[in-house]
Protein backbone atom coordinates (compact mmCIF):
# COMPACT_ATOMS: atom_id res chain seq x y z
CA UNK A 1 0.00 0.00 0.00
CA UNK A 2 1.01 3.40 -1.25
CA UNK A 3 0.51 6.57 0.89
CA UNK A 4 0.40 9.94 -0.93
CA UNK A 5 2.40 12.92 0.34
CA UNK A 6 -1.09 14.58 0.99
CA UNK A 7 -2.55 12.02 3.34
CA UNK A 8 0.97 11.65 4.86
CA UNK A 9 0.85 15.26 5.33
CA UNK A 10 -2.74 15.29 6.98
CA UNK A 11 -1.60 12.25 9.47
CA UNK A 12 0.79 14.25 11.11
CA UNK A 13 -1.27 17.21 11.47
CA UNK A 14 -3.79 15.35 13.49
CA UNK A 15 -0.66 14.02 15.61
CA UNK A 16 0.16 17.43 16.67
CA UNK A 17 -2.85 18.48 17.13
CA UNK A 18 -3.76 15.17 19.61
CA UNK A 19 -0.85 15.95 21.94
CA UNK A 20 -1.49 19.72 21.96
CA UNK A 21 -5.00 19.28 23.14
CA UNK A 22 -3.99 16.80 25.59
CA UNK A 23 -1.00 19.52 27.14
CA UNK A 24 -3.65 21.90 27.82
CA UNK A 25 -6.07 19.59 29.23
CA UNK A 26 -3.05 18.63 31.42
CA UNK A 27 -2.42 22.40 32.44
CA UNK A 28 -6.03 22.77 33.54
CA UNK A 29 -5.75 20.72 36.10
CA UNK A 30 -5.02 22.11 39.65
CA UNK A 31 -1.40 20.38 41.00
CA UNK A 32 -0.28 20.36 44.83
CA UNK A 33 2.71 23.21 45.19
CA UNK A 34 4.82 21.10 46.96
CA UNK A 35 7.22 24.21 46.97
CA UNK A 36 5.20 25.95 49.89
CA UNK A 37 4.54 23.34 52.35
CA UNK A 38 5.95 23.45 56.03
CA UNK A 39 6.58 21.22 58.42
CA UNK A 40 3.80 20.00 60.51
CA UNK A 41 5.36 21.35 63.77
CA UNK A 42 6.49 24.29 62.24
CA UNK A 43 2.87 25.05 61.00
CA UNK A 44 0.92 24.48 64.94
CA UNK A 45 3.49 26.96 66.50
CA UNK A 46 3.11 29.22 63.94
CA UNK A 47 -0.32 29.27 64.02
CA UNK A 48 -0.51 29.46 67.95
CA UNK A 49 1.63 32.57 67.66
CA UNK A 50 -0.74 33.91 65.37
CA UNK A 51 1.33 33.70 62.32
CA UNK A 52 -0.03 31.40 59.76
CA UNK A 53 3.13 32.04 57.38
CA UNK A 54 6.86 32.81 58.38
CA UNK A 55 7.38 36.05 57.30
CA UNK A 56 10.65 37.04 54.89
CA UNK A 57 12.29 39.07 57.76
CA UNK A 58 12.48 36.55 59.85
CA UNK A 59 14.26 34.23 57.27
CA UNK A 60 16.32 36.99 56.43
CA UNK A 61 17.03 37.55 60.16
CA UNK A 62 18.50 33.82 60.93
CA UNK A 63 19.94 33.58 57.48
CA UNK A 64 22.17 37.33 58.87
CA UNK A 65 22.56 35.02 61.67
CA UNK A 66 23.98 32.13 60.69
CA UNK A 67 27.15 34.62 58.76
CA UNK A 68 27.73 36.37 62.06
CA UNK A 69 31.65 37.04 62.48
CA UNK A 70 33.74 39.30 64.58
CA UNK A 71 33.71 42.89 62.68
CA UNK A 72 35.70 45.19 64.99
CA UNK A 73 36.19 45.83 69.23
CA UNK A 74 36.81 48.39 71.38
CA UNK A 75 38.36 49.40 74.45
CA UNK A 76 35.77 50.77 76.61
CA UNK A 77 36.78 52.83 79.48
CA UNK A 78 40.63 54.88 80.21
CA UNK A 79 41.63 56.48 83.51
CA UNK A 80 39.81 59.26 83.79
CA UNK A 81 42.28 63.00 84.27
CA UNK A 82 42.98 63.59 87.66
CA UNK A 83 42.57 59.49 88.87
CA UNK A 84 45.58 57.33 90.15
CA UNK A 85 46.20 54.60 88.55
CA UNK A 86 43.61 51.68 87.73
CA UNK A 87 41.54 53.44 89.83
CA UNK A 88 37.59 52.60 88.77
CA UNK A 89 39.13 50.87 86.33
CA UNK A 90 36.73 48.30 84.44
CA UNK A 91 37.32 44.37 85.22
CA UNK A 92 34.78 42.89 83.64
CA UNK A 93 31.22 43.54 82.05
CA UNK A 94 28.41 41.79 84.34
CA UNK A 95 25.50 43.32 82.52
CA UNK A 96 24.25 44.73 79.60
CA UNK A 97 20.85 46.35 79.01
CA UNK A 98 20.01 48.60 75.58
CA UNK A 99 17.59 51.54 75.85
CA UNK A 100 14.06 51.98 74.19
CA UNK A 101 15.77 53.93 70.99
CA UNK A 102 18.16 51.03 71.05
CA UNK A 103 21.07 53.89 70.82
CA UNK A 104 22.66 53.78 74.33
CA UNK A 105 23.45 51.15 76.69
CA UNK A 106 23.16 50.50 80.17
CA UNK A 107 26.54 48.78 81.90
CA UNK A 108 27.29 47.53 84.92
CA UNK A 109 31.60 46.56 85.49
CA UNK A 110 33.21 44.97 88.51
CA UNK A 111 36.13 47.11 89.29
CA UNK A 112 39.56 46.18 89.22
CA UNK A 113 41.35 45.09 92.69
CA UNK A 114 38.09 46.41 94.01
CA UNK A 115 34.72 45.36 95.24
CA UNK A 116 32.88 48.47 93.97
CA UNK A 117 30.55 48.06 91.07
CA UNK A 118 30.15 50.92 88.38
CA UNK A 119 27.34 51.97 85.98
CA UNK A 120 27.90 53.26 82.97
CA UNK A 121 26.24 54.54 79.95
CA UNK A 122 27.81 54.25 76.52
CA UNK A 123 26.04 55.98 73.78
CA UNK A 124 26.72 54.15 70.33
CA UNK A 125 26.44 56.88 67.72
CA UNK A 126 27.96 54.92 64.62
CA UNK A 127 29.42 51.91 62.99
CA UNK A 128 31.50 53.16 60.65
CA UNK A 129 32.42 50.44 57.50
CA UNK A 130 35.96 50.13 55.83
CA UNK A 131 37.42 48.19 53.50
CA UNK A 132 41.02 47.41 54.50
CA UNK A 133 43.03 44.85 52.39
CA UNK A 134 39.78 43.23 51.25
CA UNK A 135 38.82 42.51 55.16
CA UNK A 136 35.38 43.98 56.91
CA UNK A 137 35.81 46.19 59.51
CA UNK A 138 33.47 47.83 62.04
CA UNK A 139 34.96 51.12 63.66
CA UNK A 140 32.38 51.48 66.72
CA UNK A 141 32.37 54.78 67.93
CA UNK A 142 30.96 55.35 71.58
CA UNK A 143 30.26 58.53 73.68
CA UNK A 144 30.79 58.04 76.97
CA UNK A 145 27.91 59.01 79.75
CA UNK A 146 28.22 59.89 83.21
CA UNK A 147 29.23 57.20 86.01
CA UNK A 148 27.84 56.12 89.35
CA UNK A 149 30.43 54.25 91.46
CA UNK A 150 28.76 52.51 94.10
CA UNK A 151 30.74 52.10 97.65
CA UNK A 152 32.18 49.19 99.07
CA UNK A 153 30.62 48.48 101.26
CA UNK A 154 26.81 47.88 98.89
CA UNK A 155 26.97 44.88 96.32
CA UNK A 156 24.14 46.25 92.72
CA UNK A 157 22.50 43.14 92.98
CA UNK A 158 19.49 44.40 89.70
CA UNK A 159 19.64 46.38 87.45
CA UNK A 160 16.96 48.08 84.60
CA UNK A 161 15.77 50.71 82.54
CA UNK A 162 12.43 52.77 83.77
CA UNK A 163 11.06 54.40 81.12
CA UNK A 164 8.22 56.78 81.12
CA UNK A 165 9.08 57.76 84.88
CA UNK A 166 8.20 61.15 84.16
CA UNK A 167 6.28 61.91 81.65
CA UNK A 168 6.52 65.34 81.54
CA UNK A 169 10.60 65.26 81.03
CA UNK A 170 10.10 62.24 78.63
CA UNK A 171 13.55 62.62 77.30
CA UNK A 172 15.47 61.47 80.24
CA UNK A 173 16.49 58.17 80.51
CA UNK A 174 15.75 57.01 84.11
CA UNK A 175 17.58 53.76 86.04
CA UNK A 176 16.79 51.65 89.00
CA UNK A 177 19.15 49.33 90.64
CA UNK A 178 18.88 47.54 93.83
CA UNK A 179 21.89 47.15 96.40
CA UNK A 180 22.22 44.62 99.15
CA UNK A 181 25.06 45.66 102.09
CA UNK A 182 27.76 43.35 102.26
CA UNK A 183 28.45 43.59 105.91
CA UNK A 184 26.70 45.58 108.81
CA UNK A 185 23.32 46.72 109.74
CA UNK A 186 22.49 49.21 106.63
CA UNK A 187 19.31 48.51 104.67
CA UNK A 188 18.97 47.67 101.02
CA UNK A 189 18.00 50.02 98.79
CA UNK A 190 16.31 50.88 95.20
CA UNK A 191 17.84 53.64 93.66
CA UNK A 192 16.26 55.29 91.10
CA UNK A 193 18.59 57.92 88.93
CA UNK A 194 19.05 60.00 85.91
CA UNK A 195 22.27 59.31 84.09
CA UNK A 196 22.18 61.69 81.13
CA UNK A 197 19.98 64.63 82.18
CA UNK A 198 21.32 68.37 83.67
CA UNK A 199 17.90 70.07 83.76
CA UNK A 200 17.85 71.11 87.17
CA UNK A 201 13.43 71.05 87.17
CA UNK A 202 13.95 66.92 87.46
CA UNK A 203 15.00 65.28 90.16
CA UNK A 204 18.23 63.00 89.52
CA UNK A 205 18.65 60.35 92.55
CA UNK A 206 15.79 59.10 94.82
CA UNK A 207 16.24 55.75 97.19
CA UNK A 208 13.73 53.32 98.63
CA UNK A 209 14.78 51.27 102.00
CA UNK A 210 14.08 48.09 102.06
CA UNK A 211 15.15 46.98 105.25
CA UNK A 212 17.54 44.09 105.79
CA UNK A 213 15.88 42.51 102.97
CA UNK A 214 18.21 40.58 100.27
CA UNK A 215 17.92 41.74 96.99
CA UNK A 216 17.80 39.50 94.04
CA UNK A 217 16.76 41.38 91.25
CA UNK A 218 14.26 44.12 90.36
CA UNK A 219 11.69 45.19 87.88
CA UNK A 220 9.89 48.12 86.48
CA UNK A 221 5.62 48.60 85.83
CA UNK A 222 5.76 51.83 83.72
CA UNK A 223 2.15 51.74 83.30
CA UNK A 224 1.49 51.96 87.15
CA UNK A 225 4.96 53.53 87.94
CA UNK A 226 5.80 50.70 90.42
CA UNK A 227 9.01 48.57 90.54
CA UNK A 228 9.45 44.96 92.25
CA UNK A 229 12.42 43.69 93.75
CA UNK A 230 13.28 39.83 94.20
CA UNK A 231 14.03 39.37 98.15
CA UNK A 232 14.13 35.97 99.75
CA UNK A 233 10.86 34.47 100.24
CA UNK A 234 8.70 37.70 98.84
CA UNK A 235 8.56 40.47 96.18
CA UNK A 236 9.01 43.86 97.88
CA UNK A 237 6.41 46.23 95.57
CA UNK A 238 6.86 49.85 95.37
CA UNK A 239 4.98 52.82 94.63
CA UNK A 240 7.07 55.75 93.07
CA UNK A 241 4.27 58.44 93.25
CA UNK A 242 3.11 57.27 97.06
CA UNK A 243 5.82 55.48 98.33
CA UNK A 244 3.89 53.12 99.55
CA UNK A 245 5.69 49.59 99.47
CA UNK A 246 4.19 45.95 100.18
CA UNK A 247 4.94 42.58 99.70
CA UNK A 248 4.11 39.64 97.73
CA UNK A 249 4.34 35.68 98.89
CA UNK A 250 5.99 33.45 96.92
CA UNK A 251 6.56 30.05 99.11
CA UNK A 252 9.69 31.17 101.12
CA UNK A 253 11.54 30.81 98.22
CA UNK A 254 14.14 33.79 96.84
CA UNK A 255 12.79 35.53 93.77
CA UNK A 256 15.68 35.66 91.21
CA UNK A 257 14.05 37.08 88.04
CA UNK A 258 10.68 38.82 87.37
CA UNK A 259 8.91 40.67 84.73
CA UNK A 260 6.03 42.99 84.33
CA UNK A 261 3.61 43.33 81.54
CA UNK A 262 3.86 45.31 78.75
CA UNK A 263 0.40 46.28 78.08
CA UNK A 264 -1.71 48.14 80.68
CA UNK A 265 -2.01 44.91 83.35
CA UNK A 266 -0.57 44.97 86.33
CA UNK A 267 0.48 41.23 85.76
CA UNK A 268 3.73 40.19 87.55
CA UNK A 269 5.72 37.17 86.65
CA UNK A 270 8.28 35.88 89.37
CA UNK A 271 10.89 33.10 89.09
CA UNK A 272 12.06 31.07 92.18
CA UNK A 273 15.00 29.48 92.94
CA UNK A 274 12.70 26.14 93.84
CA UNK A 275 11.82 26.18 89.75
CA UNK A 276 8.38 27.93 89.92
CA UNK A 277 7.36 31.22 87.83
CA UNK A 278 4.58 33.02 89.68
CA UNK A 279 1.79 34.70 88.39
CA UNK A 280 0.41 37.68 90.66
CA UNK A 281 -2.42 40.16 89.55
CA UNK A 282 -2.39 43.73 91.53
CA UNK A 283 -5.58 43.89 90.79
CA UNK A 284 -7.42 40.53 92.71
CA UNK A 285 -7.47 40.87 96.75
CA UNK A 286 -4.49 39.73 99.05
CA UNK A 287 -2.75 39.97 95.31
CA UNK A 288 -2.45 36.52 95.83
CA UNK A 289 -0.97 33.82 92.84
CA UNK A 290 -3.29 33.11 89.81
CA UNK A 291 -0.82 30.62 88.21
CA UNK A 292 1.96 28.77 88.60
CA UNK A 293 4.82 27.33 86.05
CA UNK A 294 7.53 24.78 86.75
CA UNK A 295 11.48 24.23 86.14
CA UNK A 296 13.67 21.52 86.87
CA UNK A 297 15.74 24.06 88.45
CA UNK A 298 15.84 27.33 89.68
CA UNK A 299 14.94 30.01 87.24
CA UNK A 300 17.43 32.94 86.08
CA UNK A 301 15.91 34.92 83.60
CA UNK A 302 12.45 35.74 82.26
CA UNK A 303 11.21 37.97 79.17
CA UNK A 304 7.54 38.26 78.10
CA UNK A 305 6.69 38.42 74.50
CA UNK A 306 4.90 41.32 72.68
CA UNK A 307 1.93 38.39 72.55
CA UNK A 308 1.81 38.62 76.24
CA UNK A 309 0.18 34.88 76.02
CA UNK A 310 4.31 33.28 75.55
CA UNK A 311 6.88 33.67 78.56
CA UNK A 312 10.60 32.76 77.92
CA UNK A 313 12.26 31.51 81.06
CA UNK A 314 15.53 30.08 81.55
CA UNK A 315 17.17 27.77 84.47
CA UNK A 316 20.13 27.29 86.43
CA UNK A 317 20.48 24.07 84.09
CA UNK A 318 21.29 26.31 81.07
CA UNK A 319 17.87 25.49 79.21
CA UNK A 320 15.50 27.68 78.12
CA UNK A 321 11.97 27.47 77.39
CA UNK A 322 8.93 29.45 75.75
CA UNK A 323 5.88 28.56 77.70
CA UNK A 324 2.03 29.25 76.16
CA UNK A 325 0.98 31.33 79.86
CA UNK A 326 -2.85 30.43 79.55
CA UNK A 327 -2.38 26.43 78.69
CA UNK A 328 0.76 26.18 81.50
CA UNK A 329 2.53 24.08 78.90
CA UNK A 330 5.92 24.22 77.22
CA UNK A 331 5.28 24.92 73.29
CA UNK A 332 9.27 25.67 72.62
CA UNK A 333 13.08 24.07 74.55
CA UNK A 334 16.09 25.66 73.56
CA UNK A 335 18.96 23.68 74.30
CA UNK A 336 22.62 23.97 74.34
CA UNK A 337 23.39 26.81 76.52
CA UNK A 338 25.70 25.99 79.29
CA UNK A 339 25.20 26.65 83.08
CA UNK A 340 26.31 24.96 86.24
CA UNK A 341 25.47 27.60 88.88
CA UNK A 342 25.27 31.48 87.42
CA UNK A 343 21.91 33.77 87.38
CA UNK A 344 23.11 33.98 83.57
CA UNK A 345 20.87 36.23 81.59
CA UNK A 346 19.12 36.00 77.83
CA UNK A 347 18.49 38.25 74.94
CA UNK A 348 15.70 38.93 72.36
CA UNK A 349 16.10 40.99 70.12
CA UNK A 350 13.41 43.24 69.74
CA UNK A 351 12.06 41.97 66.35
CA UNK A 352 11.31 38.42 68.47
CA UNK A 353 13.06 36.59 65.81
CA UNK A 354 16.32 35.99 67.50
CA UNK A 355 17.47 34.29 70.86
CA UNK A 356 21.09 34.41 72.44
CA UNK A 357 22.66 33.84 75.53
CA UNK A 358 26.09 33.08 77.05
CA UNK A 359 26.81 29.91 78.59
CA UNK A 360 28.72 29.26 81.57
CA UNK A 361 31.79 27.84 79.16
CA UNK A 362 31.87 31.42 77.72
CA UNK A 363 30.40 30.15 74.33
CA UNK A 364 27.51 32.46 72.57
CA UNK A 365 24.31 30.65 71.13
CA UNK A 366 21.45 31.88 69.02
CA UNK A 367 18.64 30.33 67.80
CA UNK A 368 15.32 30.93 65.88
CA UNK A 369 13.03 32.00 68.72
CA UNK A 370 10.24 30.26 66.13
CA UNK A 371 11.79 26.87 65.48
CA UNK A 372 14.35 26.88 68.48
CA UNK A 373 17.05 25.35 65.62
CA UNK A 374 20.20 26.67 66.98
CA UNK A 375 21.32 29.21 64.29
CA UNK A 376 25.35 29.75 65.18
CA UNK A 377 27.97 29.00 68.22
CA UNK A 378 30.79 31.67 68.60
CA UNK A 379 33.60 31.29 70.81
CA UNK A 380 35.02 33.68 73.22
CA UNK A 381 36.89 36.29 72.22
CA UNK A 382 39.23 35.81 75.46
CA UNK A 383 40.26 32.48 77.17
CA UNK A 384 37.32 31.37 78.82
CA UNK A 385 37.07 31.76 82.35
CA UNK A 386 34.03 31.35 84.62
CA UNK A 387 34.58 34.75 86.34
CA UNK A 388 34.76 36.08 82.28
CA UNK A 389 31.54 35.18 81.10
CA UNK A 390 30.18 37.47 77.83
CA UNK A 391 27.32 39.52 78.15
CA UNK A 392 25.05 40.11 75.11
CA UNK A 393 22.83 42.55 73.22
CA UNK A 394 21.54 41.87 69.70
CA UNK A 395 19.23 44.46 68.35
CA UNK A 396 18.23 45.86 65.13
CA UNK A 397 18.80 49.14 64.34
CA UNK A 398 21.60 49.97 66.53
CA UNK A 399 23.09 53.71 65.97
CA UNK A 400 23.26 55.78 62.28
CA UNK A 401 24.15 52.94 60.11
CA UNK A 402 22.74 50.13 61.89
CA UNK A 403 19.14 51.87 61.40
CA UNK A 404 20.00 51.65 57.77
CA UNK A 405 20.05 48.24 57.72
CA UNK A 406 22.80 46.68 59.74
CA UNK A 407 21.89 44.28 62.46
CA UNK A 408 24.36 42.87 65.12
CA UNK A 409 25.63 41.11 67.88
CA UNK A 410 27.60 43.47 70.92
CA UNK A 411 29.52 41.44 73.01
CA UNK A 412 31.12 42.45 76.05
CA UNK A 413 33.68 40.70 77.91
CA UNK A 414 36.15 42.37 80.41
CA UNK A 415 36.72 45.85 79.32
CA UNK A 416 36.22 45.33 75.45
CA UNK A 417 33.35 45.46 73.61
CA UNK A 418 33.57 43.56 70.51
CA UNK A 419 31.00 43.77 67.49
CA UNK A 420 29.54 40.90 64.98
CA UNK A 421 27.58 41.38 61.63
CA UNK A 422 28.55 40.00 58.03
């Protein structure tokens, strides 16, 4: 049989126009993206925080993360003109606490060959970038703030920012810190003071005694204007406007940490050394406890989210958890961190995308606060030493250029400051 070019012709035609018709049926059809679908854990804490979908700042955040390395340090504090010799003279950074415009920070050094503590504020105006022989470098240029050297004979036991203390004079930058006596019959205080302020219509130092109370840590309520200090066996409330002070009962157990809330409720979260957080409401009679969460050891360190349902709190075991407040159960553990024995402290930064804290082996974590997957480990810029132990502060924006754009990690360990970014 002979075909003809024609009907040859025709044949393939029809072919052509078979498999076309059966690629578009094939494109109607709705397929699965397989490209957006998330874990199964991943998608029940999301949606318990209230985010369905993880946004692209936050994977932009751990991906900055994961590339942290050291950029640049700094030499924090000289002799000042007039001083002998290593007098006041920084040892080594205990604690390190950034301001609401996240462009000055609040310090607290031991002192040399000395058992005086000193505060300090050190306002970070700029990073500034260079390119030296292909290497990134971080020039961080600090203006240093006035100084409170505490005597011997007190021991700053807390310390914190108190913002909106006057509203009036909503410019200055108020601090409270609590002091325990090392020896003797003087009473603890809490100190309230204004660092960076001259206007002589504001007061700049005013005390509360205690009594022969030991101090722990302390707190501030700015929406009430009260503070809360961590004795042994109670929180000792206070009353800036009145100065009226009272106490609250926490089962004869010292109060190491606590917290207030951030929005309006006088809700106070205290952590024990037994393991237990504490819930008290100002509001209910007796302000006796509404709820109660438990450690497997005593807790150090506490921070409420801006979703005041989630509490991170952290234990003298070194592990740290995120806890849903209204179910009492743990939804997040962070593990890895290091501790033996020290009240060591955490950071968020203020984006809630970032966790990091400093381990008792002088090693610095960070994880996603979402997935807890530990993003990076750095090592200590100094021989480790338990008496040397980092303190921390990542925040985005931090200064000129860091509002720009340029997130990082400040480290401080014994009287440098040292700087990480990419």
């Amino acid at each position: 049989m002979v075909l003809s070019s024609t009907s040859v012709a025709s044949s393939v035609s029809k072919k052509y126009k078979n498999e076309e018709e059966v690629r578009e049926k094939e494109a109607s059809i709705e397929k699965p993206t397989w490209q957006h679908s998330h874990n199964i854990t991943d998608k029940i804490f999301s949606t318990r925080l209230g985010q369905c979908q993880q946004t692209g700042q936050q994977r932009i955040a751990e991906s900055f993360v994961e590339g942290l390395r050291p950029c640049g340090s700094r030499k924090i504090l000289e002799p000042r003109s007039g001083e002998p010799v290593g007098y006041g003279l920084p040892y080594q950074m205990l604690n390190m606490k950034a301001n609401r415009d996240q462009n000055t920070l609040l310090c607290l050094w031991s002192l040399k060959d000395d058992r005086a503590r000193r505060i300090q504020l050190l306002h970070v105006e700029s990073f500034v970038r260079s390119h030296r022989k292909r290497r990134h470098k971080i020039e961080i240029n600090i203006r240093q703030g006035d100084t409170v050297i505490v005597q011997e004979c007190y021991q700053i036991t807390g310390l914190a920012w108190t913002p909106h203390l006057l509203t009036v004079y909503d410019h200055c930058d108020y601090i409270i810190y609590t002091t325990s006596p090392f020896m003797g019959n003087a009473d603890s205080l809490a100190v309230f003071r204004c660092l960076d302020c001259t206007d002589p219509r504001i007061f700049h130092c005013e005390d509360f005694k205690l009594g022969k109370n030991t101090t722990w840590c302390c707190g501030w309520n700015r929406h009430a204007k009260q503070f809360g200090v961590g004795s042994d066996g109670k929180v000792i409330m206070g009353d800036v406007d009145t100065r009226e002070t009272w106490e609250l009962p926490v089962d004869n157990s010292s109060v190491l940490s606590l917290v207030f809330s951030h929005q309006g409720s006088s809700i106070l979260y205290s952590g024990t050394r037994q393991g237990h957080v504490f819930t008290h409401d100002s509001r209910t009679p007796l302000h006796r406890c509404e709820n109660r969460l438990t450690h497997p050891s005593g807790i150090t360190c506490l921070h409420l989210m801006t979703d005041e349902n989630y509490l991170l709190a952290s234990d003298l075991t070194g592990e740290i958890r995120l806890w849903d407040v209204r179910q009492r159960a743990t939804v997040q553990r962070y593990e890895g961190n290091y501790n033996e024995n020290k009240l060591l402290p955490f950071h968020v930064d203020p984006s809630e995308t970032v966790l990091c804290a400093a381990g008792q082996d002088c090693y610095t974590r960070l994880w996603s606060l979402r997935t807890s997957r530990l993003l990076c480990t750095l090592p200590p810029p100094h021989p480790a030493s338990r008496s040397h132990i980092p303190t921390l502060c990542y925040f985005s924006p931090m200064g000129s250029v860091a509002a720009k754009g340029c997130p990082g990690l400040l480290l401080g360990m014994l009287d440098e400051l040292h700087y990480y970014s990419l």
